[in-house]
Protein backbone atom coordinates (compact mmCIF):
# COMPACT_ATOMS: atom_id res chain seq x y z
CA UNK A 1 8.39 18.08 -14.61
CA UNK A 2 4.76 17.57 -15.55
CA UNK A 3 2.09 17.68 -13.02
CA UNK A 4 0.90 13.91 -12.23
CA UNK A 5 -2.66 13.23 -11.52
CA UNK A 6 -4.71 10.14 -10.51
CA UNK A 7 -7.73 9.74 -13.03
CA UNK A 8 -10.56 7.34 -11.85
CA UNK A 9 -11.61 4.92 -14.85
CA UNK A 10 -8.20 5.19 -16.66
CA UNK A 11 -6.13 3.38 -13.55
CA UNK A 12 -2.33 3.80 -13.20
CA UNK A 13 -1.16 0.49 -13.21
CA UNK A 14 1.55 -0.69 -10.86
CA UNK A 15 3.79 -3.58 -10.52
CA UNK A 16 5.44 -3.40 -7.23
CA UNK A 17 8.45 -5.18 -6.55
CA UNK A 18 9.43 -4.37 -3.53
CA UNK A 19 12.59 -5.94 -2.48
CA UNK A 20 12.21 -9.01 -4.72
CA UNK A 21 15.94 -7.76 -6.42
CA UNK A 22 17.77 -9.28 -3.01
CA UNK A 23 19.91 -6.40 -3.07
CA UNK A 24 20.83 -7.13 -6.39
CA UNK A 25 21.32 -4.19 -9.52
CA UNK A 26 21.16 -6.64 -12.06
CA UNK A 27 18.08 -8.79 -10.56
CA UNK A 28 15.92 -5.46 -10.07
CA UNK A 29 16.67 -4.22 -13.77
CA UNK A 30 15.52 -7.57 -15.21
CA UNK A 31 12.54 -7.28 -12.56
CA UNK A 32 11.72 -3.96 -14.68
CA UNK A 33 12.61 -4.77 -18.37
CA UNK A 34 9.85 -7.88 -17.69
CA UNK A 35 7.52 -5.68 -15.49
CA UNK A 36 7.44 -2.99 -18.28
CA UNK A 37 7.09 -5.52 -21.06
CA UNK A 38 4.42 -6.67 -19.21
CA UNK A 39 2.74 -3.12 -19.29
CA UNK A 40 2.93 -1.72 -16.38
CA UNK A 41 3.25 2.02 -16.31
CA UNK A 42 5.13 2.61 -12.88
CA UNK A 43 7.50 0.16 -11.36
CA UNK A 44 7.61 0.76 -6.96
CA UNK A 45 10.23 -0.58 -4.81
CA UNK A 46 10.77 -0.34 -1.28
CA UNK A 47 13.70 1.62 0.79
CA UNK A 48 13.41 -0.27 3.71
CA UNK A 49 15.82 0.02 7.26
CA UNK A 50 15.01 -2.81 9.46
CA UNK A 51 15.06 -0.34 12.34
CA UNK A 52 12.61 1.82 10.79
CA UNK A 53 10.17 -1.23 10.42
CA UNK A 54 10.39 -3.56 13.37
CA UNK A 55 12.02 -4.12 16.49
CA UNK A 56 15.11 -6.90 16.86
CA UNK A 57 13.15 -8.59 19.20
CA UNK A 58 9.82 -9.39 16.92
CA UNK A 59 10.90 -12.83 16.07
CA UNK A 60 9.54 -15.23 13.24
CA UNK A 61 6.92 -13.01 11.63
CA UNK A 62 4.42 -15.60 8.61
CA UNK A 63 4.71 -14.95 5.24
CA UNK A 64 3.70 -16.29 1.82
CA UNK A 65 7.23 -18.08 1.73
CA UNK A 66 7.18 -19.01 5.25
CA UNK A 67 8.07 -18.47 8.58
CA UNK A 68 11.06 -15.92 9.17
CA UNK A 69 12.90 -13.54 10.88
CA UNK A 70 11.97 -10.56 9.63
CA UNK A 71 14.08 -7.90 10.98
CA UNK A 72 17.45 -9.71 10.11
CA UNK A 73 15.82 -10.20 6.48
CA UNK A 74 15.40 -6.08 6.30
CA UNK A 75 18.92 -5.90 7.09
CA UNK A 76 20.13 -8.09 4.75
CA UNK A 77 17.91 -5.54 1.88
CA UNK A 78 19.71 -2.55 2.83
CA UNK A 79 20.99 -1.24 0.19
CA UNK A 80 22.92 2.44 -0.72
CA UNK A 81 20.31 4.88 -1.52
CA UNK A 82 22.32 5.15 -5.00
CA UNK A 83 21.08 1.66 -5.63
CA UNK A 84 17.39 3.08 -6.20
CA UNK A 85 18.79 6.29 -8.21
CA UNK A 86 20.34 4.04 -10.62
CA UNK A 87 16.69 2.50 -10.69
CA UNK A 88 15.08 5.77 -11.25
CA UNK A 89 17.32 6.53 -13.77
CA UNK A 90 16.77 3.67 -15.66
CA UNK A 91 13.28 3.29 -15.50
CA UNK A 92 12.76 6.91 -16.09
CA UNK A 93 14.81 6.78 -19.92
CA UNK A 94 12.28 3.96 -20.74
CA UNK A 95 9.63 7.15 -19.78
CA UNK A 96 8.00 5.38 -17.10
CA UNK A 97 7.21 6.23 -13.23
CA UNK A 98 9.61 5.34 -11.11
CA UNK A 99 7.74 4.74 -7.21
CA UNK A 100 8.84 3.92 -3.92
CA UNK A 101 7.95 3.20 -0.40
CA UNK A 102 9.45 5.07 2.70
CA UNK A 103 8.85 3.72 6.18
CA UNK A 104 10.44 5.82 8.20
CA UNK A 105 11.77 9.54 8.36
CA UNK A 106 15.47 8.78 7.13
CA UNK A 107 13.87 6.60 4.42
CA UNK A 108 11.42 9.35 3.52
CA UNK A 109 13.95 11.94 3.11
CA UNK A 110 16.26 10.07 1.11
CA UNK A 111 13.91 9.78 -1.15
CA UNK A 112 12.96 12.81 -1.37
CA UNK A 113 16.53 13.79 -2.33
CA UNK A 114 15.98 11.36 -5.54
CA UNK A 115 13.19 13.98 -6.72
CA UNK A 116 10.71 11.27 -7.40
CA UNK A 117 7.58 12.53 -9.25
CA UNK A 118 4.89 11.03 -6.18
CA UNK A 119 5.37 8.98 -3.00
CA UNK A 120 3.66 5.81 -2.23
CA UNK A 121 2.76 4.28 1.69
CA UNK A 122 1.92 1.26 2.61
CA UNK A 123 -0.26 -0.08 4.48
CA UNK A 124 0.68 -0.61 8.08
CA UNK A 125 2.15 2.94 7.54
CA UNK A 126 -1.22 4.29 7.35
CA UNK A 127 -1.07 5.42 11.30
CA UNK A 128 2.01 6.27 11.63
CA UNK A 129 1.79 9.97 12.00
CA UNK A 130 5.07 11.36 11.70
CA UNK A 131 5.96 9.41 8.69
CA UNK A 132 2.70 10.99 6.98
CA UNK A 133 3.44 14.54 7.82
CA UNK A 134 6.66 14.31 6.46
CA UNK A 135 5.65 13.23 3.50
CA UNK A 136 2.86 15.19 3.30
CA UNK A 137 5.24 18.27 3.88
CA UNK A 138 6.63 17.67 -0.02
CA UNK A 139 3.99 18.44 -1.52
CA UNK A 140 4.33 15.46 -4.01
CA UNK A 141 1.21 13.03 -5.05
CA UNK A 142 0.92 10.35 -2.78
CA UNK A 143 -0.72 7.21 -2.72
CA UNK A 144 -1.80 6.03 0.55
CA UNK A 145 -2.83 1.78 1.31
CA UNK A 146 -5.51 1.49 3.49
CA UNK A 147 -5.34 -2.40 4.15
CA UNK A 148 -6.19 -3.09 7.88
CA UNK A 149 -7.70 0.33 8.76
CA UNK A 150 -10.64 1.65 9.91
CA UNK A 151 -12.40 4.92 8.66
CA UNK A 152 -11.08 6.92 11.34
CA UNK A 153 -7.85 5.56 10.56
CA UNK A 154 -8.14 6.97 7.30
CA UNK A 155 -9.57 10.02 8.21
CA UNK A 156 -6.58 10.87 10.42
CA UNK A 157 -3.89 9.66 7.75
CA UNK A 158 -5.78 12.36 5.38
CA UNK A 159 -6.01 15.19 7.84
CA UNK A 160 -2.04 15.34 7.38
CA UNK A 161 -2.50 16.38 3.66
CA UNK A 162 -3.44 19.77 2.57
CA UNK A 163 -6.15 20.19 0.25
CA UNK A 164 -4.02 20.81 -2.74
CA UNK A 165 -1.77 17.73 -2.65
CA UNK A 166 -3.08 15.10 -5.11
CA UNK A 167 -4.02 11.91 -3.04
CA UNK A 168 -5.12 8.79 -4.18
CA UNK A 169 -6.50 6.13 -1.44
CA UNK A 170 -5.95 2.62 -2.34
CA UNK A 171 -8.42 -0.25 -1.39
CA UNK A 172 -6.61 -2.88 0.27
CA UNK A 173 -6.74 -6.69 2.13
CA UNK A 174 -3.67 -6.79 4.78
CA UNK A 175 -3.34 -11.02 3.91
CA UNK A 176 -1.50 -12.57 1.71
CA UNK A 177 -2.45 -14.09 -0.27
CA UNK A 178 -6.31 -11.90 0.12
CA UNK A 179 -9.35 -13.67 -1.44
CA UNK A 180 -10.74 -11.90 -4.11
CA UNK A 181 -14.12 -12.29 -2.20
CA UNK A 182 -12.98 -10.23 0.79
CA UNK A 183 -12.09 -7.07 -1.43
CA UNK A 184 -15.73 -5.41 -1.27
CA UNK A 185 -15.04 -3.50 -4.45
CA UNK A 186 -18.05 -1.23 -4.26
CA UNK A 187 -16.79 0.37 -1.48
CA UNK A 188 -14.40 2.00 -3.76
CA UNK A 189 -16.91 4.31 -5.03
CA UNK A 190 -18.18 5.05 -1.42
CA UNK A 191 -14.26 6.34 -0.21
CA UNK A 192 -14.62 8.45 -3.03
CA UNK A 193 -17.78 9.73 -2.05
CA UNK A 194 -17.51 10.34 1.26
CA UNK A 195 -13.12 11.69 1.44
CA UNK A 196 -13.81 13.71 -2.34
CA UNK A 197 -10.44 11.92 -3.51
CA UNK A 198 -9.43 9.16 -6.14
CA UNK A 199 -8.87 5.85 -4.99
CA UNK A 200 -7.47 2.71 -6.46
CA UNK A 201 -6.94 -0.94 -5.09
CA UNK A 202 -3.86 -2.27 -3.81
CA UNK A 203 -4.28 -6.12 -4.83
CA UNK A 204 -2.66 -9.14 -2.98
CA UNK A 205 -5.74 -11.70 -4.48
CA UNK A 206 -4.24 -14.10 -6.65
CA UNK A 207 -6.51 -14.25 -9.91
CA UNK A 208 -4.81 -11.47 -12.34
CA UNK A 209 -8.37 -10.41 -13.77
CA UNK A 210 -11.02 -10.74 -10.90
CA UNK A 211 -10.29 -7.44 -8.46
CA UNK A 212 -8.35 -5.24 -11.23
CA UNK A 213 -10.90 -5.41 -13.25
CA UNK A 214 -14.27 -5.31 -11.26
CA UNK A 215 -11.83 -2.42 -9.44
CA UNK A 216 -11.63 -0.51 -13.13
CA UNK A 217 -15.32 -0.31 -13.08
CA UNK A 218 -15.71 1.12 -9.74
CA UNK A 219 -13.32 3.79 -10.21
CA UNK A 220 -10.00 2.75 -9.58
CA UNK A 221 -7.49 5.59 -10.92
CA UNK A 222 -3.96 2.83 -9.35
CA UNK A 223 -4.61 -0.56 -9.42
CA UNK A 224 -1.51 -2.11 -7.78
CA UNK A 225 -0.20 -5.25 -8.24
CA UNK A 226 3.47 -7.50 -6.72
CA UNK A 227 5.43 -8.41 -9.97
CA UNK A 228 8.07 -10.91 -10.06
CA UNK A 229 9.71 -13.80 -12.66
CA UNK A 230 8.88 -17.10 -10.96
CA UNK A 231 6.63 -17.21 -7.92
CA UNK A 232 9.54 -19.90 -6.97
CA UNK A 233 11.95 -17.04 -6.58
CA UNK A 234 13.34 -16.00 -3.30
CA UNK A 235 11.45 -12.24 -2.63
CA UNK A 236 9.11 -11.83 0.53
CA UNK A 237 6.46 -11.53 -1.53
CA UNK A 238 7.10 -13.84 -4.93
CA UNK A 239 4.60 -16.86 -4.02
CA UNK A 240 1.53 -14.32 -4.12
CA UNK A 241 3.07 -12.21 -7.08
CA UNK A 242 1.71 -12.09 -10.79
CA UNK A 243 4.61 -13.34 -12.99
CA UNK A 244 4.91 -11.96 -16.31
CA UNK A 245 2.25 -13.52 -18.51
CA UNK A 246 0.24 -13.45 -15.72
CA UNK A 247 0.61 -9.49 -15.13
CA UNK A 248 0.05 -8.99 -18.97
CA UNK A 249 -3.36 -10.43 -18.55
CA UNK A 250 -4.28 -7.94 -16.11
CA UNK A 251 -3.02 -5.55 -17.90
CA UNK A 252 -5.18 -6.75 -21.32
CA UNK A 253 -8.39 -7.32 -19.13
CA UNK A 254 -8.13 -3.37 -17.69
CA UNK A 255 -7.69 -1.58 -20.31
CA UNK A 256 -10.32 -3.68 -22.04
CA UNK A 257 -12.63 -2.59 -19.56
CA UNK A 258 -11.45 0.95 -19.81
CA UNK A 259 -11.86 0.87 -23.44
CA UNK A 260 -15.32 -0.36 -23.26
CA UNK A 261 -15.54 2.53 -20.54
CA UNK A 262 -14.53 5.00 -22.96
CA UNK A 263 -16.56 4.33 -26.12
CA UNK A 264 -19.85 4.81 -24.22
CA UNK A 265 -18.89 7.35 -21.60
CA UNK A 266 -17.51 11.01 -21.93
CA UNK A 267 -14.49 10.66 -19.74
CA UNK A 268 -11.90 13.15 -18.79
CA UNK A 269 -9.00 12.81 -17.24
CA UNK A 270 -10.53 15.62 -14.37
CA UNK A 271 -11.10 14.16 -11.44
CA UNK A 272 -13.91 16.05 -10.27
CA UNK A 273 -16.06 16.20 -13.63
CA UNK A 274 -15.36 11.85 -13.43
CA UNK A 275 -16.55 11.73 -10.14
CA UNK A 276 -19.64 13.50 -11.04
CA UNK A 277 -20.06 11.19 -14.21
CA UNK A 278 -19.88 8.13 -11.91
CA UNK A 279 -23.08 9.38 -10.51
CA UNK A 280 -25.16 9.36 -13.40
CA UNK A 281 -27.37 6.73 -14.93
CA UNK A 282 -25.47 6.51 -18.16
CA UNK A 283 -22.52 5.07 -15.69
CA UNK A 284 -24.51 2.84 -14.57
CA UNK A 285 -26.03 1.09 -17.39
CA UNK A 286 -22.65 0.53 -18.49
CA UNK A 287 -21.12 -0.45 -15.57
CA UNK A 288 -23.98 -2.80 -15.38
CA UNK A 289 -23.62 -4.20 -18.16
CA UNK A 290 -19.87 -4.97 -17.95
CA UNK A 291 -20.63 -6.27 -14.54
CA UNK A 292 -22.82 -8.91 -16.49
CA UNK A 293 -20.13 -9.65 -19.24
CA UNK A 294 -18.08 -10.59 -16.08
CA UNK A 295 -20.62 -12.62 -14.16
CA UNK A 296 -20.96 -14.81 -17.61
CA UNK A 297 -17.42 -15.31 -17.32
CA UNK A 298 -16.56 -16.20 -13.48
CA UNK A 299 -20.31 -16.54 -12.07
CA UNK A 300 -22.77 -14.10 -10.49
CA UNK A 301 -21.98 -15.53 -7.54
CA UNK A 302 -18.24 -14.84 -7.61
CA UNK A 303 -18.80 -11.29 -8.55
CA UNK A 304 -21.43 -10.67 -6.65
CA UNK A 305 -19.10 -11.78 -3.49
CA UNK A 306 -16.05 -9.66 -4.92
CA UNK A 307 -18.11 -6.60 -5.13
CA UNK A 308 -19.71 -6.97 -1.95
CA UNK A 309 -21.77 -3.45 0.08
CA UNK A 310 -19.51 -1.54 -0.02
CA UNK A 311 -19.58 -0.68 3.79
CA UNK A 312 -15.94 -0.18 4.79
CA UNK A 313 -15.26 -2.97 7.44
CA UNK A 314 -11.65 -5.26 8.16
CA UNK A 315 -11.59 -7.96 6.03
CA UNK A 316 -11.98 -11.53 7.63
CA UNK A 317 -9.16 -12.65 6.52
CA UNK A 318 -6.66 -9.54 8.04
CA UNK A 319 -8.80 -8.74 11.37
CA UNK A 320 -6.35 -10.70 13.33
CA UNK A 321 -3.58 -8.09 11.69
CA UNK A 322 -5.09 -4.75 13.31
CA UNK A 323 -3.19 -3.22 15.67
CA UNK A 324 0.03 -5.52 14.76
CA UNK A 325 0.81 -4.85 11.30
CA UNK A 326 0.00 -1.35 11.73
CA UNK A 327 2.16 0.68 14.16
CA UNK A 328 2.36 1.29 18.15
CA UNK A 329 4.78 2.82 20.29
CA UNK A 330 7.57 0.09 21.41
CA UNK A 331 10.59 0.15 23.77
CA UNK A 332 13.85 0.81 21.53
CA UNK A 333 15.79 -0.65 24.93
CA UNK A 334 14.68 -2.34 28.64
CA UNK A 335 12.84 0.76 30.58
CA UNK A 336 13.19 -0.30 34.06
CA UNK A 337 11.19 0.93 36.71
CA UNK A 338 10.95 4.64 37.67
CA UNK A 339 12.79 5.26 35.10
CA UNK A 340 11.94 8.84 32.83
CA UNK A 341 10.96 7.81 29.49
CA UNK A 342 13.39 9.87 26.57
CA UNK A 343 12.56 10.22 23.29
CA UNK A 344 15.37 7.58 22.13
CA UNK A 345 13.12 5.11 24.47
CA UNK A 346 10.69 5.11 21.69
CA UNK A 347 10.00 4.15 17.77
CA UNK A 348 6.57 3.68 16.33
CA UNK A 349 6.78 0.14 14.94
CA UNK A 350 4.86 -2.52 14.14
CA UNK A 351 4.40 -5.42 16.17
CA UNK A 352 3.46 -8.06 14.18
CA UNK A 353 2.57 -12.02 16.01
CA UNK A 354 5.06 -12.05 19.26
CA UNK A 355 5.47 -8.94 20.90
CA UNK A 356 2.22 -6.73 22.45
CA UNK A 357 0.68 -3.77 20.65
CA UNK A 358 1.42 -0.33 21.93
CA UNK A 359 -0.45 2.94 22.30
CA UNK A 360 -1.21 4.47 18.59
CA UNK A 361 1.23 6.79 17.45
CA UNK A 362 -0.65 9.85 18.24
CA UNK A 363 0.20 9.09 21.79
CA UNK A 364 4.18 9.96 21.21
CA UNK A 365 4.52 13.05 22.68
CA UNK A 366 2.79 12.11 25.79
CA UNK A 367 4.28 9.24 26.44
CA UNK A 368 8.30 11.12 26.25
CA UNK A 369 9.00 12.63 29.47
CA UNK A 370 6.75 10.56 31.70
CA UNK A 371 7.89 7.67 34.24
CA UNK A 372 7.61 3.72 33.88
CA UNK A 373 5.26 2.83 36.02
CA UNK A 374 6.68 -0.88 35.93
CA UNK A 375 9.40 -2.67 33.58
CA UNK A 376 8.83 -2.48 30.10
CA UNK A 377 10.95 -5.32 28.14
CA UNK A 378 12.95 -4.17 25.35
CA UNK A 379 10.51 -4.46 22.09
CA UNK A 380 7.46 -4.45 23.54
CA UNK A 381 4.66 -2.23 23.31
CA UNK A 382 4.43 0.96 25.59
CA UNK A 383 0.69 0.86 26.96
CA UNK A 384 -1.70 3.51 29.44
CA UNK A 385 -0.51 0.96 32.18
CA UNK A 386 2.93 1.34 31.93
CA UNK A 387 3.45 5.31 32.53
């Protein structure tokens, strides 16, 4: 197996799926054959348990295809962990990168036992801790969303990774659909600077060309994008998805601006000696001038707004999200009163619109073992007051 490494200015490009198959074989290997006509170069998927994600109790959680109950939708996706090793397979013989998302331990280690070549979390995942050290413990290239997160969020979700494991952060707006003028693209240079890793944007705007490419210019080594066939199909996340000719003209538009990238820069595909390039003010007469190309195209204003100050802030349109899309400590069952609080008691979830927030992961061992101050529903969030 080769070694796999993230290469700012020459992005990987994604089209994530997710669980747009509906637990269908068939429907997920026409999802690739269209995704990889399209020219993507790794197709993701997600391995999701409902219990891993949310609590029976959340209720009717918004999303782009409306209003529904979430956690019985997860359970419907289950599906045999075979189902995504026939995926591998196949995607693999067509010698692309086969990805997917864990959000839990059982998750992770499944699919670790599939021997993928990296790992990819998403965003809410970003805080929760134990999920991160597992998957930091294999060693593989990750890719890590940052949508709805802070720096010291990502700060913490790094400090789980040695040094030597390849990492690439991805730039991300929690909302869906995310206007393109929230994304603050030059900030994508300033993660780089400041955590000495390659990052990438995680893209849930609805223009095909705007973010991936403005995103090319700034760096991006993954630009990630949801694939499907109709934006009328039936997936969670198929109304804000590129279809096929759509996801081709991304594709066309970054690799134009790589190209251009490439025939007036030295690039290599080390990360270090790219990083240092990025500084220089070769870079940035070209990158200046492609930025102008652009503004002729879609307006200084537009791009000017979509690259933004690069200071890393939430977005406006996913501050309502923090600290519910992400994960807390909930009540698996009822905790009554005086009651000792056991490890089962607990699962780092997230909350999302009906249930409270809990205490951030971290908290997990010192919550187990203390007493309920007072009655803590089923599903809710475990908080200082309660212990």
């Amino acid at each position: 197996m080769t070694h796999f490494t993230f290469t700012p200015l020459r992005p990987l490009i994604i089209a994530e799926l997710g669980t747009g198959h509906g637990g269908s074989l068939q429907k997920a290997k026409e999802l690739v054959d269209a995704a990889l006509e399209s020219g993507a170069d790794c197709i993701k998927f997600q391995l999701v348990y409902a219990d891993e994600i949310l609590h029976p109790n959340t209720g009717v959680v918004p999303l782009p295809g409306g209003n529904i109950r979430l956690y019985d939708t997860f359970k419907r996706l289950e599906v045999p962990l075979e189902f995504y090793g026939e995926l591998k397979t196949y995607i693999e013989k067509r010698g692309k990168l086969f990805l997917c998302t864990p959000f839990g331990l059982r998750s992770a280690r499944e699919l670790a036992s599939l021997n993928p070549r990296l790992m990819k979390i998403a965003s809410p995942e970003l805080n929760h801790l134990p999920l991160l050290k597992e998957v930091a413990s294999y060693k593989l290239p990750t890719i890590l969303s940052s949508g709805v997160s802070l720096l010291a969020d990502i700060e913490l979700a790094l400090s789980c990774f040695s040094p030597d494991t390849p990492v690439s952060l991805l730039h991300c707006v929690t909302a869906y659909p995310a206007p393109e003028t929230d994304y603050n693209l030059r900030l994508l240079e300033n993660l780089q600077r400041i955590f000495g890793i390659p990052v990438g944007v995680s893209d849930h705007s609805m223009d095909p060309v705007l973010v991936p490419s403005l995103a090319t210019l700034f760096g991006a080594s993954v630009i990630e994008k949801h694939f499907c066939l109709s934006r009328s199909d039936a997936g969670l996340d198929d109304p804000i998805a590129l279809p096929p000719e759509a996801f081709s003209q991304m594709v066309r538009a970054v690799r134009s601006v790589q190209r251009s990238l490439e025939a007036n820069l030295p690039l290599t595909d080390d990360f270090k000696t790219t990083a240092s390039l990025m500084t220089t003010e070769a870079f940035v007469r070209v990158q200046t001038a492609l930025i102008t190309e652009l503004e002729q195209q879609w307006g200084k204003e537009t791009i000017t707004a979509i690259i933004g100050d690069g200071i890393k802030r939430l977005a406006p349109s996913e501050k309502a999200n923090y600290d519910r899309t992400n994960r807390s400590l909930h009540a698996v069952r009822p905790i009554m009163k005086g009651e000792p609080i056991k490890a089962e008691d607990v699962a780092i979830l997230r909350t999302e619109k009906v249930l409270r927030p809990g205490l951030h992961p971290r908290w997990l061992e010192q919550v187990i073992g203390r007493t309920a101050r007072q009655d803590i529903p089923a599903g809710e969030g475990i908080r200082f007051e309660d212990i």
